[in-house]
Protein backbone atom coordinates (compact mmCIF):
# COMPACT_ATOMS: atom_id res chain seq x y z
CA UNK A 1 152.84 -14.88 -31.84
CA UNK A 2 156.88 -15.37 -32.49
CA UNK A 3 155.52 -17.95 -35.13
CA UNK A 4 153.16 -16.10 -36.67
CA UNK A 5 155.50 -13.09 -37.50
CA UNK A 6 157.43 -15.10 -38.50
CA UNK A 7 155.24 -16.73 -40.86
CA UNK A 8 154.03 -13.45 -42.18
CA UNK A 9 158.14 -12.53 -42.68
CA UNK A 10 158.02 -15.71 -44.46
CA UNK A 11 155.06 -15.02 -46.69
CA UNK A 12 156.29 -11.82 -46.98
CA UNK A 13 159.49 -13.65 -48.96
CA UNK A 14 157.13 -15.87 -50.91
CA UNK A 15 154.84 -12.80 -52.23
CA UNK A 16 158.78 -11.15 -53.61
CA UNK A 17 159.28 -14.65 -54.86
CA UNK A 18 155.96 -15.06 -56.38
CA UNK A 19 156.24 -11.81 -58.21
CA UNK A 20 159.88 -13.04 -59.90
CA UNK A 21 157.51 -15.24 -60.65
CA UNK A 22 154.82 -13.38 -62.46
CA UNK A 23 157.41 -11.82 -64.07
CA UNK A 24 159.28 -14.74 -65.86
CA UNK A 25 155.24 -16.06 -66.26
CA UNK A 26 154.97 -12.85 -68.56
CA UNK A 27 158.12 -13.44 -70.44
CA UNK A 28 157.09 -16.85 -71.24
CA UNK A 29 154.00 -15.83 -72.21
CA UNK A 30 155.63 -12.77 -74.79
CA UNK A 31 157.76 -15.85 -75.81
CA UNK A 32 154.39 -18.18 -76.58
CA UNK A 33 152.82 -14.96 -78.11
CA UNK A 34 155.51 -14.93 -80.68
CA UNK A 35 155.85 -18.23 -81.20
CA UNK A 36 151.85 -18.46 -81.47
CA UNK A 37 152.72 -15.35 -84.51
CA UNK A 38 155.32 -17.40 -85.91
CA UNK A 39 153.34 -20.57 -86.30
CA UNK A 40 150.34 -18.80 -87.41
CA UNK A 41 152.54 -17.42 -89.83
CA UNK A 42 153.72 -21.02 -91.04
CA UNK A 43 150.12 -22.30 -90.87
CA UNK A 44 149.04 -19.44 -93.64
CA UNK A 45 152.55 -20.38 -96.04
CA UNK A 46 151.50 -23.91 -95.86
CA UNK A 47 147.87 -23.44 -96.26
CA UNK A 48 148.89 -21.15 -99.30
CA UNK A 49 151.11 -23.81 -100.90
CA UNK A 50 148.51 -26.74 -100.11
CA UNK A 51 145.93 -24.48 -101.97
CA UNK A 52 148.03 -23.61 -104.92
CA UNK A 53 149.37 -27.58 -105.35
CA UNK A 54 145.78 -28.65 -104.91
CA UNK A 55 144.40 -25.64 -107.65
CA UNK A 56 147.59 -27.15 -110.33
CA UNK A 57 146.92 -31.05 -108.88
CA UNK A 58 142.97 -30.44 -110.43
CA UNK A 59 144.45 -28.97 -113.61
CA UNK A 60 146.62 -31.87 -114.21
CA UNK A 61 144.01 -33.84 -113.33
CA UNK A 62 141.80 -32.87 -115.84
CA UNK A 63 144.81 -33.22 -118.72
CA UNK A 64 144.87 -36.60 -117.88
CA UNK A 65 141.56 -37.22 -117.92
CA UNK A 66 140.71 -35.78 -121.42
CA UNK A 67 144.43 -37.55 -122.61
CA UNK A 68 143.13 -41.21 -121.21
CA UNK A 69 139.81 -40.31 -122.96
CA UNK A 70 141.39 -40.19 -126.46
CA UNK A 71 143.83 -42.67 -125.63
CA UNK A 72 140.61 -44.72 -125.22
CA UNK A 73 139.04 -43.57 -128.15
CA UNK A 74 142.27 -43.90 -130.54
CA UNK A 75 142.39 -47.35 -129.44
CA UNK A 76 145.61 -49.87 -128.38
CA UNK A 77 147.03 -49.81 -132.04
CA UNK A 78 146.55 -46.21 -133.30
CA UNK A 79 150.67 -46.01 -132.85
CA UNK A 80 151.24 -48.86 -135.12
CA UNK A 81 148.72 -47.30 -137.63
CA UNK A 82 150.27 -43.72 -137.33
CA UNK A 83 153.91 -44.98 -138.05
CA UNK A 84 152.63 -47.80 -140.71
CA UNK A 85 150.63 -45.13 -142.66
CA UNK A 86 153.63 -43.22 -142.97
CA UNK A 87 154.65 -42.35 -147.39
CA UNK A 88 158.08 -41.82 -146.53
CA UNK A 89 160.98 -42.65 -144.49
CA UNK A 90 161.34 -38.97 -143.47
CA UNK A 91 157.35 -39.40 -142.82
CA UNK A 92 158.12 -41.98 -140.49
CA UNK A 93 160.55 -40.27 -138.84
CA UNK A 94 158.64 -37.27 -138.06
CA UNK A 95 155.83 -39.57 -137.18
CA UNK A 96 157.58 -41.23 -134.56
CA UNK A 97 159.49 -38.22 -132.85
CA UNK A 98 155.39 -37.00 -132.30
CA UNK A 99 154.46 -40.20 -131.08
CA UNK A 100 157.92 -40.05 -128.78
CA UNK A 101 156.87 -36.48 -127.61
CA UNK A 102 153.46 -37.25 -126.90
CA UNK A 103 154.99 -40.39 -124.94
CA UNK A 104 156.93 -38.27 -122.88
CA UNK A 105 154.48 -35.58 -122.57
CA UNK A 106 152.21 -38.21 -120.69
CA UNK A 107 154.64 -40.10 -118.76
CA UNK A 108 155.82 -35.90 -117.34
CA UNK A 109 152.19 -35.20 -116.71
CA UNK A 110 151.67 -38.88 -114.73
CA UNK A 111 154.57 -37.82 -112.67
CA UNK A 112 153.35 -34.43 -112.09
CA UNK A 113 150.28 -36.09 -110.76
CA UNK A 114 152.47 -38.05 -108.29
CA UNK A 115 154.46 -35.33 -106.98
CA UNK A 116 151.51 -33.18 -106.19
CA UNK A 117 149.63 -35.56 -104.94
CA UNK A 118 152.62 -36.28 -101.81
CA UNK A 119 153.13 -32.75 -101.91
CA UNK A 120 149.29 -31.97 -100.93
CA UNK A 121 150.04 -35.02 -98.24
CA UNK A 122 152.96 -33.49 -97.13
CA UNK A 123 151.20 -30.19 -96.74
CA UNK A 124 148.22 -31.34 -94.82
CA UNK A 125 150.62 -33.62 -92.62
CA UNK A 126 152.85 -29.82 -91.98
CA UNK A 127 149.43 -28.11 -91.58
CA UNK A 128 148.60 -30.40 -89.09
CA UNK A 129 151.68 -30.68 -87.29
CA UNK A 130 151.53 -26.40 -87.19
CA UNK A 131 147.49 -26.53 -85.99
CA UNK A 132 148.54 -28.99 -82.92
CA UNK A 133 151.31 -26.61 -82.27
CA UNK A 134 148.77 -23.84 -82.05
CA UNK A 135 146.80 -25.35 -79.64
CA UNK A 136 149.45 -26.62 -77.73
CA UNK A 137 150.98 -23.12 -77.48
CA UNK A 138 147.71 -21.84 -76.22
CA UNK A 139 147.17 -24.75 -73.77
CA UNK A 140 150.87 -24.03 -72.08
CA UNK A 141 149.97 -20.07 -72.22
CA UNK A 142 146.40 -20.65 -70.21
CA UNK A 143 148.09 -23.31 -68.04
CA UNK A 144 150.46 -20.68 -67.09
CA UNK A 145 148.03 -18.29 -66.21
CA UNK A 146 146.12 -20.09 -64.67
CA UNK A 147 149.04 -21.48 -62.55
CA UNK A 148 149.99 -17.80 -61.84
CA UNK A 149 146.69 -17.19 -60.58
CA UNK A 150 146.35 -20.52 -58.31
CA UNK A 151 149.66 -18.69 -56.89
CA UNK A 152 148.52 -15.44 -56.50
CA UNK A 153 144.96 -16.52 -54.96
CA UNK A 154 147.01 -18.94 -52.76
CA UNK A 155 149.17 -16.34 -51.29
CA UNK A 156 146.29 -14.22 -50.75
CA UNK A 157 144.73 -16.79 -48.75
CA UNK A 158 147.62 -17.22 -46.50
CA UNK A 159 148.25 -13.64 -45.45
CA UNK A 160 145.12 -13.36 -44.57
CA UNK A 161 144.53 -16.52 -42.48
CA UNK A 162 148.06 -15.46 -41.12
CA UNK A 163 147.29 -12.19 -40.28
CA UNK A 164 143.66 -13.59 -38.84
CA UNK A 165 146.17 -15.81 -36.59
CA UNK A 166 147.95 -13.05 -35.61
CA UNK A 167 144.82 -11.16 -34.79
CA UNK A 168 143.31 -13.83 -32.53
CA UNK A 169 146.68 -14.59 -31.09
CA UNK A 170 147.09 -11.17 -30.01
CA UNK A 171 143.77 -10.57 -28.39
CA UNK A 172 144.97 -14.12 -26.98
CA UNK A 173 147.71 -13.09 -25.48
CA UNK A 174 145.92 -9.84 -24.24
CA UNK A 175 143.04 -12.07 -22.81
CA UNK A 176 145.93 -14.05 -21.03
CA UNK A 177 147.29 -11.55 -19.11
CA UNK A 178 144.19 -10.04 -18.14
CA UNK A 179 142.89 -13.06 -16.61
CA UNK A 180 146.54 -13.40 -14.90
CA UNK A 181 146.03 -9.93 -13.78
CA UNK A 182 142.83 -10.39 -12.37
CA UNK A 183 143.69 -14.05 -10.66
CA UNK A 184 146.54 -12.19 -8.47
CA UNK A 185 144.01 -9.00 -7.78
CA UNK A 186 141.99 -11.20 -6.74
CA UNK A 187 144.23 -13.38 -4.56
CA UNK A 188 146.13 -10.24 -3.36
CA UNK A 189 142.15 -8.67 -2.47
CA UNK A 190 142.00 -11.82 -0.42
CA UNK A 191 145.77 -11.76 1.26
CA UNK A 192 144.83 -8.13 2.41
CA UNK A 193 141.45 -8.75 3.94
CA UNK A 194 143.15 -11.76 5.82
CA UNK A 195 146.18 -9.59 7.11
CA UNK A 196 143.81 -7.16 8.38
CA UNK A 197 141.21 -9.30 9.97
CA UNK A 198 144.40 -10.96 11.78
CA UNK A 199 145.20 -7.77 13.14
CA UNK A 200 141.87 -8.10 15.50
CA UNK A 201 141.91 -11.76 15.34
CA UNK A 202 143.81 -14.85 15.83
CA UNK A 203 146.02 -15.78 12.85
CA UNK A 204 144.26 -19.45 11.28
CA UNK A 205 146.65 -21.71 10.31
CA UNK A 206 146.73 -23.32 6.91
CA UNK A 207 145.64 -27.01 6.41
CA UNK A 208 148.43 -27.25 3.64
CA UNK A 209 151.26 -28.06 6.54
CA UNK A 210 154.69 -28.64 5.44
CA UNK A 211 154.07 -32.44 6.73
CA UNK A 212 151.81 -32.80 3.00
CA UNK A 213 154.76 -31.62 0.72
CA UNK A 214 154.87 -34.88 -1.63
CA UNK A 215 151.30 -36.47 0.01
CA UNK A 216 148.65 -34.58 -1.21
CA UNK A 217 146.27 -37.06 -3.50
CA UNK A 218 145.48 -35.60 -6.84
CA UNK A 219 142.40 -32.72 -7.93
CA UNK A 220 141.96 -35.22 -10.92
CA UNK A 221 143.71 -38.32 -12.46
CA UNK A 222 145.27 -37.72 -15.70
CA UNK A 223 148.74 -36.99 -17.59
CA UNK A 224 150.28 -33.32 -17.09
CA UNK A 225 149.74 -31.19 -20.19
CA UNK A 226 152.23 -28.69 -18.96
CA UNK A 227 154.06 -27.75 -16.39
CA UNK A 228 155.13 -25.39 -13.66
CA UNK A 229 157.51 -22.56 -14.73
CA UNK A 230 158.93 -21.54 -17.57
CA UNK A 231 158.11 -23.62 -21.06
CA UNK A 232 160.34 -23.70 -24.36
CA UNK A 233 157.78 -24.04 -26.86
CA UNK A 234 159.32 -26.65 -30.26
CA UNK A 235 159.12 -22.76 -32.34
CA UNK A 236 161.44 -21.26 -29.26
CA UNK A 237 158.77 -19.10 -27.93
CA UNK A 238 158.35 -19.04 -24.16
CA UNK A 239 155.52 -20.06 -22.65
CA UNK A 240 154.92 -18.93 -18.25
CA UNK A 241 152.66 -21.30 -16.48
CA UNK A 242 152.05 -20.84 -13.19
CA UNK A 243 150.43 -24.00 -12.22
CA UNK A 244 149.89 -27.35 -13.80
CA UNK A 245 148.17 -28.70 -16.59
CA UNK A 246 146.27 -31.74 -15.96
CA UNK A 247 144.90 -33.68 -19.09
CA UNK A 248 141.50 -35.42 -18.11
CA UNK A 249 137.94 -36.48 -19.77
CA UNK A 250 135.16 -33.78 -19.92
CA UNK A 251 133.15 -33.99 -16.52
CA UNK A 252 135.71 -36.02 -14.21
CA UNK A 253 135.08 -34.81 -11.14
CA UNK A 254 137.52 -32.11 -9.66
CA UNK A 255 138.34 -32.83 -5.94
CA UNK A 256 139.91 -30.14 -3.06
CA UNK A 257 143.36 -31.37 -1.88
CA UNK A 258 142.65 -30.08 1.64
CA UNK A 259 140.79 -28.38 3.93
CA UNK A 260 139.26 -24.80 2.95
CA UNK A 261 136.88 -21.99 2.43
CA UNK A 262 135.96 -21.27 -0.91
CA UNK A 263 136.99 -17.78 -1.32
CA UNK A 264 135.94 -17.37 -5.00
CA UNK A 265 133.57 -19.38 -7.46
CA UNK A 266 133.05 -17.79 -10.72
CA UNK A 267 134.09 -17.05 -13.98
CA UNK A 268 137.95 -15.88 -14.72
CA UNK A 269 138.76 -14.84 -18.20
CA UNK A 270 140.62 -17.05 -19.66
CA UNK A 271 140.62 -19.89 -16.72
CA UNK A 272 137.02 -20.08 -17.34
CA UNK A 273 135.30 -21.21 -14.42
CA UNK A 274 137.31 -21.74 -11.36
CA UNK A 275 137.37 -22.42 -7.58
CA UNK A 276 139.55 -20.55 -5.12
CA UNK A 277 140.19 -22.18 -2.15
CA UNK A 278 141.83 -20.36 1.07
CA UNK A 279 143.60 -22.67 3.55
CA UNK A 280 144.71 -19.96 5.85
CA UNK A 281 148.25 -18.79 6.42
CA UNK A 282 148.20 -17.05 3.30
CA UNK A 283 147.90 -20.52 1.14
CA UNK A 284 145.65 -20.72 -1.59
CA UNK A 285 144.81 -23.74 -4.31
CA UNK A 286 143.32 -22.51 -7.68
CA UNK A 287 141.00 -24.73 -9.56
CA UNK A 288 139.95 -23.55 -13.44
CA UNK A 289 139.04 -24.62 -16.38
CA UNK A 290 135.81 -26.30 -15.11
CA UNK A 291 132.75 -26.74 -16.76
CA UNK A 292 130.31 -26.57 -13.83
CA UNK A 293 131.04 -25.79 -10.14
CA UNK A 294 129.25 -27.45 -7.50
CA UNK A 295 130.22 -24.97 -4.45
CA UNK A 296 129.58 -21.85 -3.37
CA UNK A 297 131.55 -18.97 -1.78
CA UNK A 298 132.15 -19.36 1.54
CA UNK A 299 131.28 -22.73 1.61
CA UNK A 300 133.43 -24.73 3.62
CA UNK A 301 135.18 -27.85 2.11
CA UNK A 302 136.85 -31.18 3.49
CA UNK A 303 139.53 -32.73 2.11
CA UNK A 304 138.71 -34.75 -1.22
CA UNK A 305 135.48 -33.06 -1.63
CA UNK A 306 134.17 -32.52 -5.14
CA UNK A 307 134.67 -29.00 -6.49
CA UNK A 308 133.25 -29.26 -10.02
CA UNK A 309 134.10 -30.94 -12.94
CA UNK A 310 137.04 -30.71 -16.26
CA UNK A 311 136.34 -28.50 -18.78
CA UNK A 312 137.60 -26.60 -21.37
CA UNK A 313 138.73 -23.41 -21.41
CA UNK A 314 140.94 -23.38 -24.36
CA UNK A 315 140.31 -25.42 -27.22
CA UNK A 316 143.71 -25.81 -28.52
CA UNK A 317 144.36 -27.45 -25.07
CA UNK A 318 141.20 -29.39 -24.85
CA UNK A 319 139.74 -30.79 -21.36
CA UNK A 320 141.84 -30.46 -18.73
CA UNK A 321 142.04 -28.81 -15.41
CA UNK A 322 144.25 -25.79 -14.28
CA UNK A 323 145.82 -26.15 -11.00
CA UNK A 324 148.13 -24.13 -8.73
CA UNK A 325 148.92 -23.31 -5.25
CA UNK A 326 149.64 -20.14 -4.05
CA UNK A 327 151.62 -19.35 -0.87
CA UNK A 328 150.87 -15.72 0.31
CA UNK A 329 149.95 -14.74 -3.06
CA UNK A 330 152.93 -15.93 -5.20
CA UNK A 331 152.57 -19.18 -7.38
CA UNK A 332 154.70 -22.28 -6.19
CA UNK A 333 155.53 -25.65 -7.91
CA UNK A 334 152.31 -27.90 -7.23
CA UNK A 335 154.51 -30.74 -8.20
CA UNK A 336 156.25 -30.91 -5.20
CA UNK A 337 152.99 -31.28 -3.01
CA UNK A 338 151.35 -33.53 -4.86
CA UNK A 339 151.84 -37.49 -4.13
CA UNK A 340 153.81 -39.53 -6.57
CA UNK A 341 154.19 -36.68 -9.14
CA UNK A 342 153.93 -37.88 -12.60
């Protein structure tokens, strides 16, 4: 639960983050918006002059064309014949500036032709250049958005799972220690029937003697998947267990450590089905997590007999069996009765 809130405090910093975010988004996207103006605005200038230089490149065009026509028709010596026709030297003259003019009237026009024709290249090359830069410009502005959104929609996603989390984990936690509550009701139901029927009765003594601390074989094989006591969880949350984990296969068969009644059999909350066992004296061994039971209450039990078999109860724990021992009602180390502790 620690985690969690602190998650959501985290998330919490991410949505203040992602809207410094949104913001600067929006100025970039004022920014593309009036670049996307000013290129627009370049694209109609140069379509403008492309139009004009093409509308003057046909005119020219069409000088030349009529100019090669009677060039053709006139033939390759109608210079010599103009200037050779001449009656005068003053004739001559004047014939010859003409033909000069004419000469450089051409070669202007031919050059004309030239210029406009790299200046419509030039154009369309610009007008290119600007259209690319138009579609780039609205490329980066939906990419932004879009990445904006994939934010937004992302964030969303996590406060809600994270607040689902914190949800669950609470009713958890409540769960928890309402099964907890009920386990020691239920053992402390059982401590006062005992003292009472003692009263009238000789006191039994319990088959867990002080001779089996360190000998007692195993409910089940497997690895411990916590421990007795008090836990420092890797996110510095504290976990309270008050018996031992036991990590084991689904079904392994669950065996009684000693002698005993079985003073409940039934479903616990959160242990799921378990198997209390009274040894007299006050001593109790607690057997959850089980996913069938194969004794009754009241039943009486040797030593090693099978109680049921793993389970699970939680599945963030997976299969495993819950074990404790409880002298007079409070919850003691099972580690230190049980042989070879692992």
């Amino acid at each position: 639960m620690s985690a969690l809130q602190r998650n959501v405090h985290s998330l919490s910093d991410e949505v203040l983050l992602l809207d410094k975010q949104h913001d600067a988004t929006a100025r970039v996207v004022r920014s593309l918006d009036e670049q996307l103006i000013s290129i627009t605005e370049e694209v109609r200038v140069a379509t403008a002059s492309l139009e004009e230089a093409e509308r003057e490149a046909t005119q020219k065009r069409g000088l030349l064309h009529r100019r090669l026509i009677e060039i053709y028709k006139r033939g390759p010596l109608f210079s010599a014949e103009v200037l050779f026709s001449a009656k005068s030297v003053g004739d001559l003259v004047a014939r010859y500036k003409y033909l000069h003019v004419l000469t450089l009237h051409d070669k202007t026009l031919v050059h004309r032709m030239e210029d406009l024709k790299s200046t419509i290249e030039s154009r369309r090359v610009q007008l290119v250049h600007l259209q690319n830069g138009v579609g780039e410009n609205r490329t980066e502005k939906a990419e932004e958005a879009a990445r904006l959104q994939a934010l937004e929609g992302q964030r969303s996603r996590s406060l809600v799972q994270v607040q689902q989390d914190a949800q669950k984990t609470k009713a958890r936690l409540g769960e928890l220690a309402r099964s907890e509550s009920r386990l020691n009701n239920v053992i402390a139901s059982l401590e006062a029937t005992r003292r009472t029927a003692g009263r009238n009765a000789p006191v039994t003594a319990s088959t867990l003697r002080t001779s089996d601390v360190g000998r007692l074989d195993w409910p089940v094989e497997g690895r411990f998947l916590y421990r007795f006591g008090r836990f420092v969880n890797p996110n510095n949350t504290t976990t309270r267990w008050n018996g031992l984990g036991i990590s084991a296969a689904a079904g392994t068969p669950v065996k009684s450590v000693s002698i005993g009644t079985v003073a409940y059999a039934g479903l616990m909350g959160t242990y799921g089905n378990t198997v209390i066992l009274e040894h007299g004296g006050g001593d109790y061994s607690v057997y959850g997590s089980l996913s069938q039971i194969e004794v009754r209450k009241g039943a009486r039990v040797t030593k090693g007999q099978i109680l049921g078999t793993v389970g699970t109860s939680d599945p963030q724990l997976g299969p495993h069996l819950h074990f404790e021992i409880r002298r007079g009602g409070p919850a003691v180390d099972p580690t230190e009765w049980l042989r070879a502790a692992r």
